[in-house]
Protein backbone atom coordinates (compact mmCIF):
# COMPACT_ATOMS: atom_id res chain seq x y z
CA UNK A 1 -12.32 -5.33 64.35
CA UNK A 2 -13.53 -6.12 60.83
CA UNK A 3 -16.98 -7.30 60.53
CA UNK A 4 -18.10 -9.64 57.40
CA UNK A 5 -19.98 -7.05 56.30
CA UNK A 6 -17.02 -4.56 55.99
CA UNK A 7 -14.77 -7.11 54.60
CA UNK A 8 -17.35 -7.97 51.48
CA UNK A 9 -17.04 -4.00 51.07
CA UNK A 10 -13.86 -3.25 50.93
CA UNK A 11 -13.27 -6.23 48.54
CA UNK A 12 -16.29 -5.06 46.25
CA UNK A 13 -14.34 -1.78 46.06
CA UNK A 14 -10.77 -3.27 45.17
CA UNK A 15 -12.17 -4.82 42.67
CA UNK A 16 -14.17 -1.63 41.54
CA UNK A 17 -10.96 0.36 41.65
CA UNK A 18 -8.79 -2.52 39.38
CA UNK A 19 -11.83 -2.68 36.70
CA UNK A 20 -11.73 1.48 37.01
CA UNK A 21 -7.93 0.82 36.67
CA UNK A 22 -7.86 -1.25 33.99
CA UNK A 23 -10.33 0.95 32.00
CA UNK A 24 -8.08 3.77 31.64
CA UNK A 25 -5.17 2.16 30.71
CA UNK A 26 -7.21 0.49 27.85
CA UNK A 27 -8.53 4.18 26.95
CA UNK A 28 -4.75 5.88 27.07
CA UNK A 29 -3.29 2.59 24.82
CA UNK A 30 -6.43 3.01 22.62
CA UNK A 31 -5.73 7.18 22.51
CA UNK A 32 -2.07 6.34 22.46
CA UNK A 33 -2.48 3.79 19.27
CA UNK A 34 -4.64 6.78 17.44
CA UNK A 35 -2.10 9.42 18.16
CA UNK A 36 0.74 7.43 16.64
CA UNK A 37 -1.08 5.73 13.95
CA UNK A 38 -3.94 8.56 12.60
CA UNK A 39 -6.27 7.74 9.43
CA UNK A 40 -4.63 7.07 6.37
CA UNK A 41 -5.74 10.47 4.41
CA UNK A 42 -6.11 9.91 0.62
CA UNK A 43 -6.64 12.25 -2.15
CA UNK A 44 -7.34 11.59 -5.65
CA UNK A 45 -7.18 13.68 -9.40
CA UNK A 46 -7.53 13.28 -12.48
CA UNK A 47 -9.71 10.35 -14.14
CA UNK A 48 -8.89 7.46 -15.97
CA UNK A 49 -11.81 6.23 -18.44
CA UNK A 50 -12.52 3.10 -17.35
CA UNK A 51 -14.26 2.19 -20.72
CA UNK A 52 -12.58 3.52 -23.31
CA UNK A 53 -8.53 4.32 -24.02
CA UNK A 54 -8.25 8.47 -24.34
CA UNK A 55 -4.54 9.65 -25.05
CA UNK A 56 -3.23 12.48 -22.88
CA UNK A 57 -4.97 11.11 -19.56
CA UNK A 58 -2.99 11.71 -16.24
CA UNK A 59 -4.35 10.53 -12.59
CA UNK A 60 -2.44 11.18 -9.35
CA UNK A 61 -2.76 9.15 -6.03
CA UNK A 62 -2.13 10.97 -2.75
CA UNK A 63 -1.73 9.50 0.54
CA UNK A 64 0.20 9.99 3.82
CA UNK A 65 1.51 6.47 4.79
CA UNK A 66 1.71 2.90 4.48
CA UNK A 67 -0.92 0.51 5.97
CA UNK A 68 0.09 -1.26 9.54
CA UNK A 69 -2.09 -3.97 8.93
CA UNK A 70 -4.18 -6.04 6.65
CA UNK A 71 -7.46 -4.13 7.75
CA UNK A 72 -6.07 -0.72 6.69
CA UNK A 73 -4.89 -1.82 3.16
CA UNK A 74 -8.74 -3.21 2.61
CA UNK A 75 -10.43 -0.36 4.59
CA UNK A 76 -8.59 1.75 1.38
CA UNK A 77 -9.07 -0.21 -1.29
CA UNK A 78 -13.06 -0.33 -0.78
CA UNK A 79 -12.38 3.20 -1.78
CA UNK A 80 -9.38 3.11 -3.75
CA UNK A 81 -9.73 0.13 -6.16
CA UNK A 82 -12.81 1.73 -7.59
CA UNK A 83 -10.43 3.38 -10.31
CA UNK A 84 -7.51 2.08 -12.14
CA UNK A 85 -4.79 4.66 -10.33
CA UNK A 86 -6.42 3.49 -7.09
CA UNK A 87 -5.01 -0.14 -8.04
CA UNK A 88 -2.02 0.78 -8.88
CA UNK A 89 -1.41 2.81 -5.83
CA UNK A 90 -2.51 -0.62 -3.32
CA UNK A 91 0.63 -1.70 -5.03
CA UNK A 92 3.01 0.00 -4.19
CA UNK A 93 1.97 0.24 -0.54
CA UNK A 94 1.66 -3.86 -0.50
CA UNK A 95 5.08 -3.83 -2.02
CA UNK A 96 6.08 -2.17 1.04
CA UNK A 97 4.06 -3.85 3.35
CA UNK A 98 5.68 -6.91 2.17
CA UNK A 99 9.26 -5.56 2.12
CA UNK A 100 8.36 -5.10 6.12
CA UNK A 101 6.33 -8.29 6.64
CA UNK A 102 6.44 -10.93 4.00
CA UNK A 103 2.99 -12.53 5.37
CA UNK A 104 1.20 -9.23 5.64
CA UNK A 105 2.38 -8.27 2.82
CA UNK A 106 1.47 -11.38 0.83
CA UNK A 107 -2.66 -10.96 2.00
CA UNK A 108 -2.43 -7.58 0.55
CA UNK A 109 -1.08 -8.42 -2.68
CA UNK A 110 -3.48 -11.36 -3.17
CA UNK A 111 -6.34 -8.99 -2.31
CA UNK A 112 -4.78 -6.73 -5.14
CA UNK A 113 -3.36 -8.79 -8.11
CA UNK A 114 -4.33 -11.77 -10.32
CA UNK A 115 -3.68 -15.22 -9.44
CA UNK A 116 -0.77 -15.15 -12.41
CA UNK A 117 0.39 -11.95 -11.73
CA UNK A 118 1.14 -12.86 -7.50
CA UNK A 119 3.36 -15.93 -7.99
CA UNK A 120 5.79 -13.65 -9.90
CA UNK A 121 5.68 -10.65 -7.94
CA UNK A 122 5.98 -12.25 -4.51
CA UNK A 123 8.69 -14.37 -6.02
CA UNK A 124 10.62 -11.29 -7.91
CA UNK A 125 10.12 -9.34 -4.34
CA UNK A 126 11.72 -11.85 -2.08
CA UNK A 127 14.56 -11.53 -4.75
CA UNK A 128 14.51 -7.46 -4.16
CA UNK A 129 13.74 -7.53 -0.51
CA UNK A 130 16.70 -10.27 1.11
CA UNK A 131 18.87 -9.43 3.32
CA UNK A 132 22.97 -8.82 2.99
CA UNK A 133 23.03 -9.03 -0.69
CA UNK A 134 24.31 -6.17 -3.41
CA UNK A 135 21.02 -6.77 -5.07
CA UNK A 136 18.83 -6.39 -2.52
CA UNK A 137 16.59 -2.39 -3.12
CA UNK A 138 14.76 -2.76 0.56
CA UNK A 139 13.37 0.97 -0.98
CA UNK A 140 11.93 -0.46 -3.94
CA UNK A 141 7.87 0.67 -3.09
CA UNK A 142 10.08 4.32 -2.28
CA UNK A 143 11.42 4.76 -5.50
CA UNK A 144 8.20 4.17 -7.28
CA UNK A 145 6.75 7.73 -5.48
CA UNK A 146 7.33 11.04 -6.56
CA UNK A 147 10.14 13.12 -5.64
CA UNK A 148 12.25 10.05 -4.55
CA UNK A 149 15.72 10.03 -6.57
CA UNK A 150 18.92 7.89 -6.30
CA UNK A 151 20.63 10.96 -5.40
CA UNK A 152 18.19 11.84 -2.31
CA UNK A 153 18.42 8.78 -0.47
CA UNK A 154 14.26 7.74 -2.07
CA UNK A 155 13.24 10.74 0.14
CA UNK A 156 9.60 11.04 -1.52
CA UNK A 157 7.22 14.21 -1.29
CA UNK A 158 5.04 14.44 1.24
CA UNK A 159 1.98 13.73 1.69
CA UNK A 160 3.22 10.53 -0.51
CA UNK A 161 2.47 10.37 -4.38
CA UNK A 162 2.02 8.03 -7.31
CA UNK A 163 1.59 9.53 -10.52
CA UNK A 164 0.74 8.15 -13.91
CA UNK A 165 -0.74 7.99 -17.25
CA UNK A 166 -2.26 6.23 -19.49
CA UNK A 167 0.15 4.24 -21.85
CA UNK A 168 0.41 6.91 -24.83
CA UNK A 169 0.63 3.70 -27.40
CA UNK A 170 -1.07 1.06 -26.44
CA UNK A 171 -4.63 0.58 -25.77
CA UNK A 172 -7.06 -1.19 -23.86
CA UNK A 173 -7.60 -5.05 -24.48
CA UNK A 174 -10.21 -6.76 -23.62
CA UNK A 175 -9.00 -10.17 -21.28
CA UNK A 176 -11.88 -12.95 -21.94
CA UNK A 177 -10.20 -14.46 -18.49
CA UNK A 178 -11.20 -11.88 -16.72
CA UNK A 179 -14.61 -10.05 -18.80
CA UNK A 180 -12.75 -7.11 -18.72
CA UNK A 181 -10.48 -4.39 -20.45
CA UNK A 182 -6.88 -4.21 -19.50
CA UNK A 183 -5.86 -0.73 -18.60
CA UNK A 184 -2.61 -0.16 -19.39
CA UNK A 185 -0.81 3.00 -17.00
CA UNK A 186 2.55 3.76 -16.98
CA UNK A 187 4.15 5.19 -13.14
CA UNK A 188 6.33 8.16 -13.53
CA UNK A 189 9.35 7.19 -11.49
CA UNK A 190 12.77 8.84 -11.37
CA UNK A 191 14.48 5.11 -9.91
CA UNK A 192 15.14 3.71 -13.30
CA UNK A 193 16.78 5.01 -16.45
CA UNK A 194 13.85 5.10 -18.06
CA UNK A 195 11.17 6.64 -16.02
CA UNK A 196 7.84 5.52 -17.19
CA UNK A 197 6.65 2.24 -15.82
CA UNK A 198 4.49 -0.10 -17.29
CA UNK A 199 1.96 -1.41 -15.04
CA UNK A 200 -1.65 -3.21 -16.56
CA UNK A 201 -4.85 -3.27 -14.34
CA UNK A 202 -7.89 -5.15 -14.91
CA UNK A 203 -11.53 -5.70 -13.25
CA UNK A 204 -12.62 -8.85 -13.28
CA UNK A 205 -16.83 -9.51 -14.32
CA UNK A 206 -16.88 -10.72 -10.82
CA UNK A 207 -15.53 -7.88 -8.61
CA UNK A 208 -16.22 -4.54 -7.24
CA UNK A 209 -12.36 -3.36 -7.61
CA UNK A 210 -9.79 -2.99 -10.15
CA UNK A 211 -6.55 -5.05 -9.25
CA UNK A 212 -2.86 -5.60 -10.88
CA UNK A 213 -2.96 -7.75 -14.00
CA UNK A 214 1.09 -7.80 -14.89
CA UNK A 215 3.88 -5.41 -13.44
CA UNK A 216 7.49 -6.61 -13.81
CA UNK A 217 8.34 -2.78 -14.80
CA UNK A 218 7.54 -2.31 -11.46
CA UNK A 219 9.48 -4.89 -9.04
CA UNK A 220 12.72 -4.75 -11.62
CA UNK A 221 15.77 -4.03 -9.30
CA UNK A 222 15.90 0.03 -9.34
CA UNK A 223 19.45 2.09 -9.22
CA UNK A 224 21.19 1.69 -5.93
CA UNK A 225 21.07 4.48 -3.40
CA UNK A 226 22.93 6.78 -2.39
CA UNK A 227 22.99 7.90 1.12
CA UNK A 228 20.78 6.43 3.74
CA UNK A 229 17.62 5.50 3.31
CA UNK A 230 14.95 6.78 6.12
CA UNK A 231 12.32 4.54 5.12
CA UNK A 232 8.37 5.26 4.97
CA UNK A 233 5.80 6.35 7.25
């Protein structure tokens, strides 16, 4: 016979046993989530004067996926847009962020462009990124890292890489908009014909990072593939 004591004890441990329970399976989906989704690792070389325009200057970008979220794009650009490259860089990961989630990808590239420069690159990427249509480059953000070609399908190097320089000709400008100078870098990209592309950063007097001031060489329509693409990590 079960006494009311022994029934208020074997209910207090059910219900030990199902918080125990529930415990572990938040600690495997939590070990689970950081298995398949490590730290984005970044790397960066070279230096791009932020001051002053200096021929002959190169910077590299190095990092080993895309952002999942809207929290990992601004957890790197408290590091990254510190530095010109570092700008440029957010871009092309929002640019895929936004080829796989139009809203996520949207709060990136508003954390990372001027007000002027977003209309016309959100607008010029839904153009890119629709579906079922012979102009539509769903590996646009792909063909903008090194080692991705036409020919290999956009199969970039890995870890992934955006490399530039700074615009040979034309030099800094000062925006009174913005109480800043306009950087002007130039991606090396095999996905066009012509493989430098023009991309202009500024920091604005009332911000701690550098972001996109104008970048249609960037979002153009790029040659058509050839192959399968495999996407990015």
């Amino acid at each position: 016979m079960i006494t009311r004591r022994n029934l208020i004890a074997i209910i207090l441990c059910l219900i030990t046993a199902t918080m125990a329970c529930g415990q572990a399976v938040q600690e495997l989906a939590a070990n689970n989530h950081s298995a398949s989704s490590p730290r984005i690792a970044l790397k960066m070389k070279g230096k791009i004067n932020h001051e002053r325009w200096e021929k002959g200057q190169t910077a590299e970008v190095e990092f080993s996926r895309i952002p999942q979220n809207i929290e990992e794009f601004m957890e790197l650009q408290s590091t990254l847009g510190k530095e010109p490259q570092g700008a440029v860089a957010l871009q092309i990961m929002a640019f895929e962020m936004f080829h796989r989630d139009q809203e996520m990808g949207s709060k990136a590239l508003e954390l990372n462009n001027t007000p002027t420069n977003l209309n016309s690159t959100k607008r010029q990427l839904k153009e890119v990124f629709r579906d079922g249509d012979s102009y539509a480059r769903p590996y646009l953000a792909a063909a903008l890292l090194a080692g991705a070609t036409a020919e290999n399908a956009y199969t970039p190097s890995k870890p992934y890489r955006v490399s530039m320089r700074v615009d040979p000709v034309t030099k800094y400008q000062y925006s009174s908009d913005y109480d800043g100078e306009v950087i002007y870098l130039q991606v090396d990209s095999k996905g066009w014909d012509q493989n430098w592309r023009a991309v202009q950063v500024v920091k604005p007097a009332d911000s701690d990072y550098y972001v996109v001031f104008n970048c249609p060489a960037l979002y153009i329509q790029c040659k058509k593939i050839r192959g399968k693409w495999q996407g990015l990590d």
